[in-house]
Each structure stands twice: as structure tokens, then as C-alpha cells.
N, C-alpha and C. Protein backbone atom coordinates (compact mmCIF):
# COMPACT_ATOMS: atom_id res chain seq x y z
N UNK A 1 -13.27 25.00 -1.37
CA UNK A 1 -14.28 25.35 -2.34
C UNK A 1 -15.62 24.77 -1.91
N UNK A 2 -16.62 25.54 -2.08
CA UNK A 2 -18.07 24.55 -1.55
C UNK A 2 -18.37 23.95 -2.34
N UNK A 3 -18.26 23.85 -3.76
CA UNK A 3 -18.75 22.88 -4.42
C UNK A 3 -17.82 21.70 -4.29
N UNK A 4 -16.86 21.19 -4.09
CA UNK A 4 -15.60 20.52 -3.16
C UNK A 4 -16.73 19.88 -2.09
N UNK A 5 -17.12 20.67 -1.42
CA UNK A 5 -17.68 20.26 -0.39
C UNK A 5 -19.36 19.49 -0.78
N UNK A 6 -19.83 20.51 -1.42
CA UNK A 6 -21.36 19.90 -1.77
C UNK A 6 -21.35 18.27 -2.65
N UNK A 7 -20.01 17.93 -3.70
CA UNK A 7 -19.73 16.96 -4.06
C UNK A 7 -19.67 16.13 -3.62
N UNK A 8 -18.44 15.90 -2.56
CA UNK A 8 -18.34 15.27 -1.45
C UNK A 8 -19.73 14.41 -0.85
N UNK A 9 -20.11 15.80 -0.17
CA UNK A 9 -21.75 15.47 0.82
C UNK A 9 -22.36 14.57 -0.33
N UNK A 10 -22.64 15.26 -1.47
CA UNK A 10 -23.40 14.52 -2.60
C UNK A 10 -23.07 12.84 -2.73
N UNK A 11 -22.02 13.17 -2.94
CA UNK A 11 -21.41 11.65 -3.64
C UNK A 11 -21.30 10.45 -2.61
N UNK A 12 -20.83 10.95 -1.32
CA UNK A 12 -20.19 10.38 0.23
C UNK A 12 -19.33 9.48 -0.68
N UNK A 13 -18.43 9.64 -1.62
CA UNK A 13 -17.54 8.46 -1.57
C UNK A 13 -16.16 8.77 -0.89
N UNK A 14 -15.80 10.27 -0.90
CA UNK A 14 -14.98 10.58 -0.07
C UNK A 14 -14.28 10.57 1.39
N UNK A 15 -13.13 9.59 1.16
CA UNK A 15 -12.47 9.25 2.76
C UNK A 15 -11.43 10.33 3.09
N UNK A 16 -11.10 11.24 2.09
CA UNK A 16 -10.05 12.20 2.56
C UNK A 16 -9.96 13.40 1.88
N UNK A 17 -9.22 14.46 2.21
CA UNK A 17 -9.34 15.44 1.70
C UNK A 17 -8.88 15.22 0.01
N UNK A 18 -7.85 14.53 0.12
CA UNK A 18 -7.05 14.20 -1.25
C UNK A 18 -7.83 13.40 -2.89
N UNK A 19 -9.52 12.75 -1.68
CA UNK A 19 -10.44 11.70 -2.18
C UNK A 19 -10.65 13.17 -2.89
N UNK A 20 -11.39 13.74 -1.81
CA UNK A 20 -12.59 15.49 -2.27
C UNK A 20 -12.13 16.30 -3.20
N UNK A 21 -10.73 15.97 -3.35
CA UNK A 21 -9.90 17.00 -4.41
C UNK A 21 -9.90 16.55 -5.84
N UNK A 22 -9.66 15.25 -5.66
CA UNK A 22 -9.62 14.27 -6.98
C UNK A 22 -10.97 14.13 -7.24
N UNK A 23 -12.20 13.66 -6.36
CA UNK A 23 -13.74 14.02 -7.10
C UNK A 23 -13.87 14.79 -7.98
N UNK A 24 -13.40 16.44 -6.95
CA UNK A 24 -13.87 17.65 -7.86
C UNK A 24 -13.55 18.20 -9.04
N UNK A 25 -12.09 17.91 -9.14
CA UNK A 25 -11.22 18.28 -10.15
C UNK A 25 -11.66 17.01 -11.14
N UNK A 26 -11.74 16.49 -11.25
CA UNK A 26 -12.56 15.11 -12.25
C UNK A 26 -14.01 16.08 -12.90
N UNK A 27 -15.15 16.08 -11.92
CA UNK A 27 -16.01 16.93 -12.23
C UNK A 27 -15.86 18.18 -12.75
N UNK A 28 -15.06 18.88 -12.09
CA UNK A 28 -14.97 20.30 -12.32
C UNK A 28 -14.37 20.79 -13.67
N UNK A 29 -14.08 19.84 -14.05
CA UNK A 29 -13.31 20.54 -15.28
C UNK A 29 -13.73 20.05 -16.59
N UNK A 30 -14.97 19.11 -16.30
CA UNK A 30 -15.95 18.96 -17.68
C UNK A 30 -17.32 20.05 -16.78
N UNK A 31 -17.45 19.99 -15.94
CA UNK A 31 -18.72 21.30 -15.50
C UNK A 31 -18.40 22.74 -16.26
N UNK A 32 -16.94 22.83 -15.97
CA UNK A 32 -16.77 24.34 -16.06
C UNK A 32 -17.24 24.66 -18.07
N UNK A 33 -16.58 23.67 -17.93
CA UNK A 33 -16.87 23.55 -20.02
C UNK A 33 -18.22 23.42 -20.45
N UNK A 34 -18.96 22.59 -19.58
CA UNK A 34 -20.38 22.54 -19.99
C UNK A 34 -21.15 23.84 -19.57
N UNK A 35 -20.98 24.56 -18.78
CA UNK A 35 -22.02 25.62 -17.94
C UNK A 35 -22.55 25.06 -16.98
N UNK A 36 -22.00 24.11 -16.23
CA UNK A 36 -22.92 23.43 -15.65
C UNK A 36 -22.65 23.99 -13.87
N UNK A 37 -21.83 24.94 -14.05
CA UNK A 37 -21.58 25.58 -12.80
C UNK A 37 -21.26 27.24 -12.97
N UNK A 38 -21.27 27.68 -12.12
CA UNK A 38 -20.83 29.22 -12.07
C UNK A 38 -20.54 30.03 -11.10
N UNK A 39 -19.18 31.09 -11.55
CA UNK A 39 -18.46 31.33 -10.28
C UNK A 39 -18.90 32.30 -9.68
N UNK A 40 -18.88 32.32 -7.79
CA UNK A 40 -19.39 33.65 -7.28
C UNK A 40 -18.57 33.72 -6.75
N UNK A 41 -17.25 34.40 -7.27
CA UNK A 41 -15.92 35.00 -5.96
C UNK A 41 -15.39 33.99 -6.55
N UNK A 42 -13.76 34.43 -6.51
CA UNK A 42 -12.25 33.59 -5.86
C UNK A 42 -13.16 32.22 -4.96
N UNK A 43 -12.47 31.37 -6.07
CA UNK A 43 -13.02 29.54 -6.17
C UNK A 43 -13.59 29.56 -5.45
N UNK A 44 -15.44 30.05 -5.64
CA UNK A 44 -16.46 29.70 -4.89
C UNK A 44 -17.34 29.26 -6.32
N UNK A 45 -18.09 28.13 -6.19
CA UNK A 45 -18.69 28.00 -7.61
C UNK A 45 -20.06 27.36 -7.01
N UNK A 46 -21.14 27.89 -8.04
CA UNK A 46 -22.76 27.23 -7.29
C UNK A 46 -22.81 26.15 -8.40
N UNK A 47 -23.71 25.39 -8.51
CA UNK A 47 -24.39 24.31 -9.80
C UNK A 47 -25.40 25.42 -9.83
N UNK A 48 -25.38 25.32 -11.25
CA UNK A 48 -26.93 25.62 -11.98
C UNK A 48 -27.63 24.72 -12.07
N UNK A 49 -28.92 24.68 -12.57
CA UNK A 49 -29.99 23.74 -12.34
C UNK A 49 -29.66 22.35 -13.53
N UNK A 50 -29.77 22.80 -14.17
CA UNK A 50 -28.59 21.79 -15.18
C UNK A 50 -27.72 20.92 -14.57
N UNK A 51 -26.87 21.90 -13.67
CA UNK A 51 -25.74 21.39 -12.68
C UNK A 51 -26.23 19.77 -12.00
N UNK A 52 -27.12 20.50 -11.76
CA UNK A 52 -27.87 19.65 -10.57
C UNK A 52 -28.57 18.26 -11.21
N UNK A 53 -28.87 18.42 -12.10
CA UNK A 53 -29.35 17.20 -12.87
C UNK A 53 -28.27 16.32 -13.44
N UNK A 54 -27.29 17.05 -14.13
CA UNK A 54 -25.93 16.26 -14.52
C UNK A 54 -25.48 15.40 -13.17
N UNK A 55 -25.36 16.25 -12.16
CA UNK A 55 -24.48 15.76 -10.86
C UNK A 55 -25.20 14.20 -10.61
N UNK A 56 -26.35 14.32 -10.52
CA UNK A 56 -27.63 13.19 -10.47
C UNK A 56 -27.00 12.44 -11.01
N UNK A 57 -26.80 12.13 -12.59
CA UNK A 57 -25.96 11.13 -13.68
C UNK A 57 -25.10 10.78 -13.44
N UNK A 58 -24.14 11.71 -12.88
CA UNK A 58 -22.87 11.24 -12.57
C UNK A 58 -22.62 10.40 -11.30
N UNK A 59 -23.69 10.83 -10.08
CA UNK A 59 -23.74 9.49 -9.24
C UNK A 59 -24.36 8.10 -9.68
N UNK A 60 -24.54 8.54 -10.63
CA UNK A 60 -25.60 6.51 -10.91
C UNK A 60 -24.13 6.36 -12.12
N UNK A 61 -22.79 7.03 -12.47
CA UNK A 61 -22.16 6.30 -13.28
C UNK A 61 -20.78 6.18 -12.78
N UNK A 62 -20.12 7.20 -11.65
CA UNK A 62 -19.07 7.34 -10.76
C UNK A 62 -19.36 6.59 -9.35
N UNK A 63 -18.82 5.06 -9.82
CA UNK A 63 -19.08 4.29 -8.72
C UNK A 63 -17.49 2.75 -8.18
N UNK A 64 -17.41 2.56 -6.80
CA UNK A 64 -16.37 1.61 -7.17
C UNK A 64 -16.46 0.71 -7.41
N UNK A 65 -15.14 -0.09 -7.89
CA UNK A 65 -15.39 -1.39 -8.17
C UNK A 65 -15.87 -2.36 -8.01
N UNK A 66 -16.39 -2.38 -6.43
CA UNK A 66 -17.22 -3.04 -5.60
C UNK A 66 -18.12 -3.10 -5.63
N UNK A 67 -18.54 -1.68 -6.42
CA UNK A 67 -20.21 -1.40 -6.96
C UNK A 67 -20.47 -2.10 -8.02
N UNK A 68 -19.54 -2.93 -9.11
CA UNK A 68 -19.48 -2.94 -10.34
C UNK A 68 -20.39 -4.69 -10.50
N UNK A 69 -20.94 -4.60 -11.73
CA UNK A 69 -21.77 -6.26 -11.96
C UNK A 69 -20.13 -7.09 -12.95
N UNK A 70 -20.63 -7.88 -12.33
CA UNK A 70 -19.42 -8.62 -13.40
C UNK A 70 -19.59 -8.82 -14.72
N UNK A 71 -18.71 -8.47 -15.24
CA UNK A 71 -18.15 -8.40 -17.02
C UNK A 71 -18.53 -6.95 -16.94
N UNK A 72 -18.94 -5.94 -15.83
CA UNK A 72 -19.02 -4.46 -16.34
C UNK A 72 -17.35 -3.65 -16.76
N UNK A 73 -18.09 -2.83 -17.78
CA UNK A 73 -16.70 -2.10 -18.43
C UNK A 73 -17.01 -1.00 -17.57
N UNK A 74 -15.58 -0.34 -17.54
CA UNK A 74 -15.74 0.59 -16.76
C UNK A 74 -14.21 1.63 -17.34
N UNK A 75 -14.17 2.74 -16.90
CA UNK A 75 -12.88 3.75 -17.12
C UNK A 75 -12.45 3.61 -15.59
N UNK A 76 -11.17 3.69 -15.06
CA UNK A 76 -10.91 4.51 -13.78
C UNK A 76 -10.76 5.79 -13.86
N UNK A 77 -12.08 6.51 -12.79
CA UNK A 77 -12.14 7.50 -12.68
C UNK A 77 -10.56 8.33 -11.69
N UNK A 78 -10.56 7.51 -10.64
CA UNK A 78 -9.69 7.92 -9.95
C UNK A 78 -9.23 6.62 -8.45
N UNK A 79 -8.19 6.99 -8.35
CA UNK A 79 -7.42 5.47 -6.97
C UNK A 79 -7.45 6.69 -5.44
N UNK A 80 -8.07 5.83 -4.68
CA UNK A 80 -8.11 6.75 -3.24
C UNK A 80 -6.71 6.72 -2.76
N UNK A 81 -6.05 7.85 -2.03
CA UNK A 81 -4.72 7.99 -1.98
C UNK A 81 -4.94 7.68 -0.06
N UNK A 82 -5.52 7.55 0.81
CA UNK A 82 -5.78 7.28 1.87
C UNK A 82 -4.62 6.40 2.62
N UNK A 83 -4.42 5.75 1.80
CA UNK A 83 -3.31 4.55 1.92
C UNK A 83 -2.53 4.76 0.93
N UNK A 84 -1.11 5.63 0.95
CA UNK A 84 -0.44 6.32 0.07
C UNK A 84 0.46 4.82 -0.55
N UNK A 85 0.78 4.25 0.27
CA UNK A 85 1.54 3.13 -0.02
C UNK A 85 0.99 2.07 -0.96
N UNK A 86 -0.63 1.83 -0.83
CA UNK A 86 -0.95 0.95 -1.93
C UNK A 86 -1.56 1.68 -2.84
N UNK A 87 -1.49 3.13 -2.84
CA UNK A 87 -1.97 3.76 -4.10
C UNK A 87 -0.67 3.88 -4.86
N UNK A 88 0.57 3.98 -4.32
CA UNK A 88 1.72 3.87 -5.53
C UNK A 88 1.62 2.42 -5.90
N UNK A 89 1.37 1.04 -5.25
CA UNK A 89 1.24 0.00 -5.68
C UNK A 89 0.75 -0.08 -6.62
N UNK A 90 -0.59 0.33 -6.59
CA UNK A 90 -1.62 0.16 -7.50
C UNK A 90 -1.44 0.92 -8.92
N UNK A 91 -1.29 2.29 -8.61
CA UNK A 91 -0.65 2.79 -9.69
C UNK A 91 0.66 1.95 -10.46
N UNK A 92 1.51 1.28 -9.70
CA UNK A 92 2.58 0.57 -10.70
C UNK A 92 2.09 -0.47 -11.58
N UNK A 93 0.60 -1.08 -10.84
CA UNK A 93 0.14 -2.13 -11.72
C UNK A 93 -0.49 -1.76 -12.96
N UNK A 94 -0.22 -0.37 -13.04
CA UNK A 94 -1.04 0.59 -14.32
C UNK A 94 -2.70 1.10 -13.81
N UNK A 95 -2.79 0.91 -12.42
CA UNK A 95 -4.31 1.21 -12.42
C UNK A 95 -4.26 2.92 -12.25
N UNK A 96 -4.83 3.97 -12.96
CA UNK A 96 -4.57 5.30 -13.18
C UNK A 96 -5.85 5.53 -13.78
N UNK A 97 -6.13 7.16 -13.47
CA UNK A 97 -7.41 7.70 -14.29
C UNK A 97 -7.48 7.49 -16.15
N UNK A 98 -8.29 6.87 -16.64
CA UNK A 98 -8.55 6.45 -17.74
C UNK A 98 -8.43 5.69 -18.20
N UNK A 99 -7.63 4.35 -17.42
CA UNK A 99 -7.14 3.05 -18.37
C UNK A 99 -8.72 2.46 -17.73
N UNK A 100 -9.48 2.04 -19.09
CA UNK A 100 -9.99 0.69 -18.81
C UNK A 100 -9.83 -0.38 -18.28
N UNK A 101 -10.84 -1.12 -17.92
CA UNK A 101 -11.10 -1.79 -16.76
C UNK A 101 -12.31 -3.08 -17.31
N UNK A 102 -12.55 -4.25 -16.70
CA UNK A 102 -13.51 -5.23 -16.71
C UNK A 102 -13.52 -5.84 -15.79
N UNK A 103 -14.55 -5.99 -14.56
CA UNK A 103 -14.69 -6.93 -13.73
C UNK A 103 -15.06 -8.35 -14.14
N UNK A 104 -13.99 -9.18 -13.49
CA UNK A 104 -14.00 -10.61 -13.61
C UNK A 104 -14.58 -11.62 -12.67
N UNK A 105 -14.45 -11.17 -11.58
CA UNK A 105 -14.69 -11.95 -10.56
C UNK A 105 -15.09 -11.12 -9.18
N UNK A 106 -15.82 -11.59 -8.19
CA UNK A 106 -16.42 -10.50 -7.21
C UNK A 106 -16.16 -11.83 -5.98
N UNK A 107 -16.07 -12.70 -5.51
CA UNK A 107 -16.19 -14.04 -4.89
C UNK A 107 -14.68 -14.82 -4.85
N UNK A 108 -13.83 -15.01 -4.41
CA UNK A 108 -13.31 -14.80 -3.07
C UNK A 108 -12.86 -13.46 -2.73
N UNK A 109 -12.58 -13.07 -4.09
CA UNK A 109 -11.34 -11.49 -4.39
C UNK A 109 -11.98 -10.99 -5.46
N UNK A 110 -12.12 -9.50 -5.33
CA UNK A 110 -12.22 -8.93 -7.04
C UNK A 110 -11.27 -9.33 -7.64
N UNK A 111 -11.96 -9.66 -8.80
CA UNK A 111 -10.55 -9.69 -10.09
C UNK A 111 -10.78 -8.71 -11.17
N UNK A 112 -9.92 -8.12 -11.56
CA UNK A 112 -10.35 -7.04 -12.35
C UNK A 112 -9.12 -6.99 -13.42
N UNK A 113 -9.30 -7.20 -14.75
CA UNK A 113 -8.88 -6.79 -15.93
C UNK A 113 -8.75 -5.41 -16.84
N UNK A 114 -7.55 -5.14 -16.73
CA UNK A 114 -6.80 -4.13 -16.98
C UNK A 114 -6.07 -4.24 -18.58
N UNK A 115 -5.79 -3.97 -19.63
CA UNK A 115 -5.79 -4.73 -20.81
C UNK A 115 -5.30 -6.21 -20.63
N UNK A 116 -3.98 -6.61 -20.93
CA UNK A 116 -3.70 -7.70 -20.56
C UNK A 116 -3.05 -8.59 -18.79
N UNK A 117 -3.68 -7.96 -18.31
CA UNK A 117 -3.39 -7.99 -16.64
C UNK A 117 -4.81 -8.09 -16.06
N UNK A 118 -4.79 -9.73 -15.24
CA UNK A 118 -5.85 -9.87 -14.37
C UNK A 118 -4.81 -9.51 -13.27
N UNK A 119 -5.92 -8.69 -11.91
CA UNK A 119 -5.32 -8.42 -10.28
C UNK A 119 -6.41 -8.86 -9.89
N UNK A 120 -6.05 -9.71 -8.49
CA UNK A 120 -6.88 -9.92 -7.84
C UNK A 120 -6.91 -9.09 -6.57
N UNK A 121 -8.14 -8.12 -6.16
CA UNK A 121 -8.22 -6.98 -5.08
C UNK A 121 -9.05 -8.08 -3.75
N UNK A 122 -8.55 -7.43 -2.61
CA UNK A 122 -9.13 -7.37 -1.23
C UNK A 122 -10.76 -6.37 -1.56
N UNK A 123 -11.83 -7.01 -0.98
CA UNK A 123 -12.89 -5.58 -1.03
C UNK A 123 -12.30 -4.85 -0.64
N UNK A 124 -11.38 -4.35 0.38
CA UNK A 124 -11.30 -2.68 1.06
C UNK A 124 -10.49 -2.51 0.01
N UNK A 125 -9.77 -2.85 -1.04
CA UNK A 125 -8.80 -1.60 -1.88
C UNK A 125 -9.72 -1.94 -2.82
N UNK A 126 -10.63 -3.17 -3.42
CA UNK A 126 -11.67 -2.53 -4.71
C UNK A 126 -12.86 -1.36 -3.88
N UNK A 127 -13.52 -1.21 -3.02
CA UNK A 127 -13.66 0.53 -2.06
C UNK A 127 -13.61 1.34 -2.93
N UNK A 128 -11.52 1.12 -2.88
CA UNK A 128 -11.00 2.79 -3.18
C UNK A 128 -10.50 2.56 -4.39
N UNK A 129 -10.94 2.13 -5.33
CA UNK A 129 -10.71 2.18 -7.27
C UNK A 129 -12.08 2.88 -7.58
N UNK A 130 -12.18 4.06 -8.01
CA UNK A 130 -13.79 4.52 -8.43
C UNK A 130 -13.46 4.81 -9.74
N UNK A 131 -14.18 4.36 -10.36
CA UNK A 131 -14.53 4.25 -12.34
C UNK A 131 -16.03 4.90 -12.37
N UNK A 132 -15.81 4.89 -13.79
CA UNK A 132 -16.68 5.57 -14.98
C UNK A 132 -17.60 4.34 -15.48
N UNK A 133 -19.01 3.89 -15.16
CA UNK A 133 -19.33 2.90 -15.40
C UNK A 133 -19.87 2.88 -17.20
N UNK A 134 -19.64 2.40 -18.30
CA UNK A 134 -19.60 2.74 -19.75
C UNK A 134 -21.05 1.97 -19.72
């Protein structure tokens, strides 16, 4: 899909195809509801100008954990699957699209609070946790 692709380019947070899929489909399916896109052909979709200004917002609020200030609240948007093995990890610790989130600590290790569960992350897997900054 090019907008798959223009996201991607847009966003650069994407390390894999599986990253570009989970971006879009995140986006794509509050765009399609808003008007904020429109289809030309079998899954080809442009942004409207609207589009284009929302998309703007959504990079200053779809950012990772690494990006995050401490005590920021945040949603998980989505876990990078790149490393299939610590994305089922991570997922067992409950980290999944929508559970809230609070950064605790950024200095030796992220620590990040999950309702009643502190984890402490390596930077390269807080990277690949991207949230909804509230």
C-alpha cells in the first residue's frame, strides 16, 4: 500500500515490514473513519490535506519509550516484532496495544510501569515499545 509506505518514510520508526504493517493499520483505521484519507484503486489510499495535518500530530504523539520524559503517561501503541522472541516476552509481561504505561526511570535501565508491574528495559527493546504519548 503507499500510504504503508509514505507512513513509514514519514514516521522512520519502522525496522520491518511487520513494524510498517502495525504503524498503518494503527493509523489506518481511525483515518479511514475520520476522512482523513481516500481510496484510488484496490488498497491504494492518498491523505487529504486534513490527512496531512493529522499525520503531523500523530508524529509529535506516536513516539518510543525512549522518547518518553519521566513520569510521562503514555498508551502502547504497538511492540516491534523484529525480535520475535522478545516480542512474545514482552507481550507475556502484558506489554500489548492499549495497556497503559508510566515511565519511571531512564538511567541505568528504563523502568516502566505497567498497572501494578515495574520492568526494567535495555534502551534497544525500550526503541521498540512505541506508545501514544497522553
Amino acid at each position: 500500500m503507499k500510504l504503508t509506505e509514505d507512513l513509514v518514510e514519514l514516521l522512520r520508526y519502522a525496522k520491518t515490514q511487520t513494524d510498517a504493517q502495525a504503524i498503518s493499520h494503527e493509523i489506518l483505521e481511525e483515518a479511514e473513519h475520520e476522512g482523513l484519507i481516500v481510496c484510488r484503486g484496490d488498497r491504494h489510499f492518498e491523505l487529504t490535506s486534513l490527512g496531512h495535518e493529522t499525520l503531523a500530530r500523530i508524529q509529535d504523539r506516536l513516539v518510543s519509550v525512549s522518547q518518553l520524559n519521566l513520569h510521562d503517561q503514555a498508551k502502547i501503541a504497538y511492540v516491534s516484532q523484529r525480535n520475535y522472541a522478545r516480542f512474545q516476552k514482552l507481550c507475556a509481561f502484558g506489554l500489548s496495544a492499549g495497556v497503559p504505561l508510566s515511565l519511571r526511570q531512564k538511567f541505568p535501565s528504563f523502568v516502566i510501569q505497567c498497572e501494578e508491574t515495574q520492568i526494567a528495559l535495555e534502551e534497544e527493546i525500550a526503541h521498540d515499545i512505541f506508545v501514544w504519548k497522553e
